[in-house]
N, C-alpha and C. Protein backbone atom coordinates (compact mmCIF):
# COMPACT_ATOMS: atom_id res chain seq x y z
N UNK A 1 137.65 88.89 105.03
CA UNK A 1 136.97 89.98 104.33
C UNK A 1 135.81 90.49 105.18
N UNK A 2 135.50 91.62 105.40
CA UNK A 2 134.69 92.36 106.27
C UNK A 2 133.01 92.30 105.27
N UNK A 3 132.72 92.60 105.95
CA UNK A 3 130.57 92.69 105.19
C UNK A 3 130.75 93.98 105.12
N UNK A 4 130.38 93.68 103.90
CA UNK A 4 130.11 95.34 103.12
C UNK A 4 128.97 95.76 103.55
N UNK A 5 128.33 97.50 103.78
CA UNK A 5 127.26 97.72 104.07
C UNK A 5 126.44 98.46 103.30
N UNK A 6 125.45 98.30 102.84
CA UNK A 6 124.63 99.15 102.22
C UNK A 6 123.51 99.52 102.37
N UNK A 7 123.94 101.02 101.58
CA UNK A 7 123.55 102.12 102.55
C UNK A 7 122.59 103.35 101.30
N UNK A 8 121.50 103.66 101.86
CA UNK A 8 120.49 104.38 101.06
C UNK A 8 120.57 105.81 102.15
N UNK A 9 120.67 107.05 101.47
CA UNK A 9 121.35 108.26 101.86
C UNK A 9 120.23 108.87 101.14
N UNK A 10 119.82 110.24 102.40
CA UNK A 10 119.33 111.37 101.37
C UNK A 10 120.22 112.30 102.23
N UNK A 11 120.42 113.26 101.49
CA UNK A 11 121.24 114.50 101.20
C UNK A 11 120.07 115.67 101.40
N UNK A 12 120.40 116.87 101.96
CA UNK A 12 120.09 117.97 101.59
C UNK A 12 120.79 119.61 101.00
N UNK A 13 120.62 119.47 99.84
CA UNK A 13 121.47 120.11 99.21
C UNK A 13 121.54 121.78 99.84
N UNK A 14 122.80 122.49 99.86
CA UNK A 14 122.75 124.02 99.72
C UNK A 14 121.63 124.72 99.39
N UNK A 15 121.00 124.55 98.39
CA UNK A 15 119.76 125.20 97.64
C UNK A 15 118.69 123.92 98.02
N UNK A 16 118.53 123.63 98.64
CA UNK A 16 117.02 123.16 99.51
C UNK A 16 116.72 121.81 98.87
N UNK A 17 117.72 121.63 97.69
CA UNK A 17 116.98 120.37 97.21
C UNK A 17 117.74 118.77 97.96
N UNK A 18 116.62 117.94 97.63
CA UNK A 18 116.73 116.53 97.93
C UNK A 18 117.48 115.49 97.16
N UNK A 19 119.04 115.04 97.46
CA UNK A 19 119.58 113.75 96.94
C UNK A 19 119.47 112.62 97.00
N UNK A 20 118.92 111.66 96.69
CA UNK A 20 118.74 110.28 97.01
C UNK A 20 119.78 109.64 96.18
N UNK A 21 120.70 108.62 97.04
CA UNK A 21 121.75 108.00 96.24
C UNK A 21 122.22 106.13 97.26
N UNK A 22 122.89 105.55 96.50
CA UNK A 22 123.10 104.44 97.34
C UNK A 22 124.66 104.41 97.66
N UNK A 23 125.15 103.46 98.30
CA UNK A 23 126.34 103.55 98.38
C UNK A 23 127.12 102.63 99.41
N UNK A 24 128.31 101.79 99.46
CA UNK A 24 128.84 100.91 100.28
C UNK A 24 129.91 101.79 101.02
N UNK A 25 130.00 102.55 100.99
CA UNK A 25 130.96 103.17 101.71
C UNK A 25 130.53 104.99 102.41
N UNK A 26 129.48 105.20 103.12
CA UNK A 26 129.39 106.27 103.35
C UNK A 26 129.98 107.35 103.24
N UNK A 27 130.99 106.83 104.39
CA UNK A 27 131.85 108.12 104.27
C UNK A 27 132.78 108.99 103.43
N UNK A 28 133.30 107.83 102.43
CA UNK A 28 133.61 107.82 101.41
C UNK A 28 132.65 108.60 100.12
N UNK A 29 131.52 108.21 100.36
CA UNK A 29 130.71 108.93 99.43
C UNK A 29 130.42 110.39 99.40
N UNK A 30 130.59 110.69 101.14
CA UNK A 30 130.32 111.94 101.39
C UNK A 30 131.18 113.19 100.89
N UNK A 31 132.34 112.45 101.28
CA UNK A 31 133.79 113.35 100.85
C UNK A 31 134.03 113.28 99.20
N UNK A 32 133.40 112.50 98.45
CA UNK A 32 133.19 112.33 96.89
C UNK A 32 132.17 113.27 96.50
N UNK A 33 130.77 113.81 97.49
CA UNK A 33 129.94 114.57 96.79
C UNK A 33 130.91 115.92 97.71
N UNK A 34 131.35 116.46 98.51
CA UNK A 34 131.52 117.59 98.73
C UNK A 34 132.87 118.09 98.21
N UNK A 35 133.92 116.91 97.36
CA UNK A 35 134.71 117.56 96.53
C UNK A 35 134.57 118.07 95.57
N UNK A 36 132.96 117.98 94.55
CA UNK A 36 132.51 117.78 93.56
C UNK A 36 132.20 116.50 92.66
N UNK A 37 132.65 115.71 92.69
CA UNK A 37 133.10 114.41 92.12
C UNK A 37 132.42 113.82 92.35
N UNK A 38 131.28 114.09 93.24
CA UNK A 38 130.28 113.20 92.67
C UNK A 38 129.02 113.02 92.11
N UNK A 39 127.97 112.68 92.37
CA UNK A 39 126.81 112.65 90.86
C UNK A 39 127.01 113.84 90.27
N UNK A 40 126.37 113.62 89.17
CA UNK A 40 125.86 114.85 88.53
C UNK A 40 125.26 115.61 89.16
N UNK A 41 124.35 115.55 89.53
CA UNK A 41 123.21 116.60 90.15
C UNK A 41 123.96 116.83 91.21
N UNK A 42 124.82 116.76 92.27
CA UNK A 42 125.16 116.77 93.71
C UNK A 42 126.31 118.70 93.21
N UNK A 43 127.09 118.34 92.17
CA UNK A 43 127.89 119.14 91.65
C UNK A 43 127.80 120.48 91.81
N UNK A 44 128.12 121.53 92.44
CA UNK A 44 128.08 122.96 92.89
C UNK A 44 126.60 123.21 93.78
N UNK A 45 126.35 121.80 94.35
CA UNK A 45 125.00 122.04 95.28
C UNK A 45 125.01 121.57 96.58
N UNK A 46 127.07 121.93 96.98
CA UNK A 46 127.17 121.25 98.71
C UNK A 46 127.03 122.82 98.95
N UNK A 47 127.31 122.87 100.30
CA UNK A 47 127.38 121.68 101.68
C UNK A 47 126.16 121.31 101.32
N UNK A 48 126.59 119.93 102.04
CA UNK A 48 125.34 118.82 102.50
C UNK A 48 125.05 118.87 103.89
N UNK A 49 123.39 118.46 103.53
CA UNK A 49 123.40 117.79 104.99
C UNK A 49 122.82 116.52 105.18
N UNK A 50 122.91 115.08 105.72
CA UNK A 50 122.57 114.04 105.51
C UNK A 50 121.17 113.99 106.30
N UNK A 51 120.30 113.49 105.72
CA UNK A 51 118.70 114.33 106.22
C UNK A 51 118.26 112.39 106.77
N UNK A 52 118.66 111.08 105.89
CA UNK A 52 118.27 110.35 106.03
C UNK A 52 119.34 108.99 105.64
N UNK A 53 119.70 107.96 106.80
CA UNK A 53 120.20 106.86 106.13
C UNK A 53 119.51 105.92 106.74
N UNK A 54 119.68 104.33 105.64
CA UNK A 54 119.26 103.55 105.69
C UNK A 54 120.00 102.42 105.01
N UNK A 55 120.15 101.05 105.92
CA UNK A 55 121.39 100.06 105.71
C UNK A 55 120.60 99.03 105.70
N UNK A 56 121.50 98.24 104.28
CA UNK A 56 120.55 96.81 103.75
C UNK A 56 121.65 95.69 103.82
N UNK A 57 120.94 94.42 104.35
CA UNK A 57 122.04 93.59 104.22
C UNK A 57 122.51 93.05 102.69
N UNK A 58 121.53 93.50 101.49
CA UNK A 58 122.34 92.94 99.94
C UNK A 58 122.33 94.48 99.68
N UNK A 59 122.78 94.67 98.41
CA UNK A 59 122.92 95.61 97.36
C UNK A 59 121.83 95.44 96.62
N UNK A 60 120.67 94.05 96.14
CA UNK A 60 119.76 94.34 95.55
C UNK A 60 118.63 95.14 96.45
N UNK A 61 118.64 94.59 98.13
CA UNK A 61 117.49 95.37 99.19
C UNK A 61 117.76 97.13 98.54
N UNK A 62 119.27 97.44 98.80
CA UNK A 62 119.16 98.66 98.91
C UNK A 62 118.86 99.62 97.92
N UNK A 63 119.06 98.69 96.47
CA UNK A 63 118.80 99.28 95.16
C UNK A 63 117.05 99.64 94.79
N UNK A 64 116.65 97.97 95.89
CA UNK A 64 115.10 98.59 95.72
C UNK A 64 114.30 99.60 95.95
N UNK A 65 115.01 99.82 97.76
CA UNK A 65 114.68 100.94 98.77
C UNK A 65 114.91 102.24 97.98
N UNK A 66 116.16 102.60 97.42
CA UNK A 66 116.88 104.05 96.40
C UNK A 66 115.84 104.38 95.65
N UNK A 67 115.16 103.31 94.80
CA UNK A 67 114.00 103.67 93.52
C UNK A 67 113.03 104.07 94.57
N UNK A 68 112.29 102.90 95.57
CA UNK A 68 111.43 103.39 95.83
C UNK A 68 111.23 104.61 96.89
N UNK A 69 112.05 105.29 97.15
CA UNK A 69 112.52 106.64 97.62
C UNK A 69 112.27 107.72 96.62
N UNK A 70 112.91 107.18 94.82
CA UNK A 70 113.56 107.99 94.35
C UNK A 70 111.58 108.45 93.89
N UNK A 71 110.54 107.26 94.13
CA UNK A 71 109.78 107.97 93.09
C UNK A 71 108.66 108.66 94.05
N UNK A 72 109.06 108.94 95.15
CA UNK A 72 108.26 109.46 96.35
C UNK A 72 108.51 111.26 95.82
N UNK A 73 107.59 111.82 96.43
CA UNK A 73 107.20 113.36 95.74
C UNK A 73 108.24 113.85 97.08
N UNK A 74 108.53 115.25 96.71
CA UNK A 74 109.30 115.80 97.79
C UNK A 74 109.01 115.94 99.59
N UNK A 75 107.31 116.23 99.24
CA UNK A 75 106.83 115.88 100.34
C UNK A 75 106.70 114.23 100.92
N UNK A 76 106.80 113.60 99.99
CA UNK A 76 106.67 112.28 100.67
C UNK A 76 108.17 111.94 101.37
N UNK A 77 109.04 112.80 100.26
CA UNK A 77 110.28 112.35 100.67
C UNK A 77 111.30 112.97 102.42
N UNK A 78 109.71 114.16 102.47
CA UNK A 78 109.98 114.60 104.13
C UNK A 78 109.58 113.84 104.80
N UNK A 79 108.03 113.58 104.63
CA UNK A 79 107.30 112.50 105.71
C UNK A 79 108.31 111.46 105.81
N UNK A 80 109.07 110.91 104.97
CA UNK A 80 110.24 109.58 105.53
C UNK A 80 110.86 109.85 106.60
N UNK A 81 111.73 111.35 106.20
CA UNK A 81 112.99 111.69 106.95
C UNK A 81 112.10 111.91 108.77
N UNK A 82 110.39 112.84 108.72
CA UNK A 82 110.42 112.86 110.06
C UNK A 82 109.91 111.49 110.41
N UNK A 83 109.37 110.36 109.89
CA UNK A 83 108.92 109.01 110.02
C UNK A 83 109.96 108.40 110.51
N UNK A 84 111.61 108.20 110.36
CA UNK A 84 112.74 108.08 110.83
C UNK A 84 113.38 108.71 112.25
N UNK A 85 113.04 110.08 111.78
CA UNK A 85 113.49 111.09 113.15
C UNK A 85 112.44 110.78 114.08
N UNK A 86 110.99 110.24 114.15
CA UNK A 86 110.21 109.72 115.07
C UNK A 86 110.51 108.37 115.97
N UNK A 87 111.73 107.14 115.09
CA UNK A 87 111.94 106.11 114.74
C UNK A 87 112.63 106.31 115.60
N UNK A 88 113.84 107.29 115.65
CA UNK A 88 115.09 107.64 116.36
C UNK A 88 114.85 108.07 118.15
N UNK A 89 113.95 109.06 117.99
CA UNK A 89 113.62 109.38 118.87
C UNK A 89 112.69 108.68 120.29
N UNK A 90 112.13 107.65 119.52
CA UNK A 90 111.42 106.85 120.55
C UNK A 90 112.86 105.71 121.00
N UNK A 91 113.38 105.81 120.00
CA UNK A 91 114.61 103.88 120.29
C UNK A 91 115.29 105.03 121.95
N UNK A 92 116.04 106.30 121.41
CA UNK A 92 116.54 107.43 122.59
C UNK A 92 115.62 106.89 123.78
N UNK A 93 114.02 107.11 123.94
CA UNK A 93 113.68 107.56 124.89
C UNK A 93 113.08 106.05 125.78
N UNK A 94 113.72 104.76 125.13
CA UNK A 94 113.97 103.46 125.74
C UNK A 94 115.00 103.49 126.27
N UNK A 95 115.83 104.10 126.58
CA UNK A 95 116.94 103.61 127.06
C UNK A 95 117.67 104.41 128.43
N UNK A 96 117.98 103.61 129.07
CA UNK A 96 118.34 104.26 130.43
C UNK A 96 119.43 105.21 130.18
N UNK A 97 119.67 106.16 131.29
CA UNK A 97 120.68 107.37 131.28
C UNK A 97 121.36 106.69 131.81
């Protein structure tokens, strides 16, 4: 049996707004919110664009991380995504060509 991964996702919706959701199967999830089918709120508000992920080794880590995402203000919930894209960008600029 393979290790499941979990995974804390923000979304950026068509109309500007912010999804926060969890999920063991990414990709799977993705193709579930852009058929419609998935959350409620996600429903006639693709395309997406995935603004932020984040992978926990339990399902309780990642359930914690989702809330405490979910109760961050919109602006807080940017400062993450460029706090990440800063994250990303320095690991890039360690590494040899």
């Amino acid at each position: 049996m393979t290790e499941m991964e979990h995974t804390v996702y923000m979304l950026k919706c068509a109309d500007d707004t912010l999804y926060t959701g969890y999920t063991n199967d990414l990709e799977n999830r993705l193709r579930t919110h852009e058929s419609g089918k998935g959350a409620k709120y996600t429903r006639g508000r693709g395309p997406f664009q995935v603004m932020f992920v984040e992978k926990f080794p339990t399902k309780e880590a990642a359930l914690k991380r989702e809330y405490e995402i979910k109760q961050l203000t919109r602006k807080g919930k940017f400062q993450l995504i460029r706090d990440k894209l800063k994250e990303v960008m320095q690991y890039d600029d360690t590494k040899e060509l």
